[in-house]
Protein backbone atom coordinates (compact mmCIF):
# COMPACT_ATOMS: atom_id res chain seq x y z
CA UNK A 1 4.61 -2.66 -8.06
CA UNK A 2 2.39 -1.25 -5.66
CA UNK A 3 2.71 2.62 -6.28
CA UNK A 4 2.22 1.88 -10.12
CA UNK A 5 -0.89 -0.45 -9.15
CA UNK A 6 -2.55 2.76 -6.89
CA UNK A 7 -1.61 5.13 -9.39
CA UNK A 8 -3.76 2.89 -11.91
CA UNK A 9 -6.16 3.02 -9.72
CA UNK A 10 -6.87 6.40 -8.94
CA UNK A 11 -6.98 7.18 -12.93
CA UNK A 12 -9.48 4.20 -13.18
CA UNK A 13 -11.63 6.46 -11.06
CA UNK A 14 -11.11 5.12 -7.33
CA UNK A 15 -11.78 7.70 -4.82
CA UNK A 16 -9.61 6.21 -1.98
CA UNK A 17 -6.66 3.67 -1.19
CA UNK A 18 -6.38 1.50 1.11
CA UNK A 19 -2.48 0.34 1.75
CA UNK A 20 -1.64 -2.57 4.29
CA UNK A 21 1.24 -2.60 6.19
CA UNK A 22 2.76 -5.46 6.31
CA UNK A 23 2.49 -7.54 9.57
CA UNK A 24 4.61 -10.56 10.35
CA UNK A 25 1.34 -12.40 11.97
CA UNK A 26 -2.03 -11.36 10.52
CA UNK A 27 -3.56 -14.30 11.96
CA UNK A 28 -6.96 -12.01 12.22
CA UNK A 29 -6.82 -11.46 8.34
CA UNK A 30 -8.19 -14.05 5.75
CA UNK A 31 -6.21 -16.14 3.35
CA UNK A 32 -5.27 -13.28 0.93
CA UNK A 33 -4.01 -10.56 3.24
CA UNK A 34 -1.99 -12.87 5.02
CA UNK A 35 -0.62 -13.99 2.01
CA UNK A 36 0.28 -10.27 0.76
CA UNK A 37 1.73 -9.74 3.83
CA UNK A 38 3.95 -12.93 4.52
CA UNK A 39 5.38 -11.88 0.49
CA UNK A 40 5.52 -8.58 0.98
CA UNK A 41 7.97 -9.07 4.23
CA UNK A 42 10.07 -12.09 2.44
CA UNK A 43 11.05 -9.26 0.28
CA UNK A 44 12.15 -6.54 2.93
CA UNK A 45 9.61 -4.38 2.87
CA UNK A 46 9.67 -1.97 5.89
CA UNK A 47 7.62 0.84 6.97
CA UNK A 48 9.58 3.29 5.94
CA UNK A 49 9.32 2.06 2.21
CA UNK A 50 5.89 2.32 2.58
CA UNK A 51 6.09 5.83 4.06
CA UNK A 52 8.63 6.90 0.98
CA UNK A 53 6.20 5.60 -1.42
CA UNK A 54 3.20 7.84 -0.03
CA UNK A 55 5.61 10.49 -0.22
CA UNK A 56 6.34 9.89 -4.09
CA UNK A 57 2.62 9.26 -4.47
CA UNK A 58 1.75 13.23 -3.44
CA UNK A 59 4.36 14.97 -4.98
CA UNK A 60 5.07 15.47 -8.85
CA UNK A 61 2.79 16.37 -11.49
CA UNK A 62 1.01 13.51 -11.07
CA UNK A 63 0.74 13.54 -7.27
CA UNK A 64 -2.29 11.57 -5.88
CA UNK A 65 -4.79 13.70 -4.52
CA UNK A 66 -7.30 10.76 -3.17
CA UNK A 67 -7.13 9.75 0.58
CA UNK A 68 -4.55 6.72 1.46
CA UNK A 69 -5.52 4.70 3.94
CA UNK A 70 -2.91 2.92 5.91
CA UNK A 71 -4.56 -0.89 7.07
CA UNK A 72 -2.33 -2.05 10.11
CA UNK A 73 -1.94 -3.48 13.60
């Protein structure tokens, strides 16, 4: 999942995030990002998931200090 995947990560030593919001046409994306998008929308992602996942990301003991940079249209 994708918070356990940044939280990886950012203890692997990155020292910033991108996340990509979902789009339902990426057409100016290549292969891959359309790909994660198109599966990460059959699945019901929404925004707001996204949004509540940042949230849980900076809060806690383990709260991610590194910028989080949303990709999006």
């Amino acid at each position: 999942n994708t918070e356990r995947y940044i939280r990886v990560m950012v203890k692997a030593g990155a020292d910033m995030v991108e996340i990509g919001i979902p789009f339902s046409d990426p057409t100016a994306e290549g292969p891959v990002i359309q790909e994660a998008s198109t599966r990460a929308l059959s699945t019901g992602v929404k925004i707001n998931d996204i949004f509540d996942m940042v949230r849980r990301l900076r809060t806690g003991e383990e709260a991610v200090t590194v910028p989080l940079v949303f990709m999006t249209y």
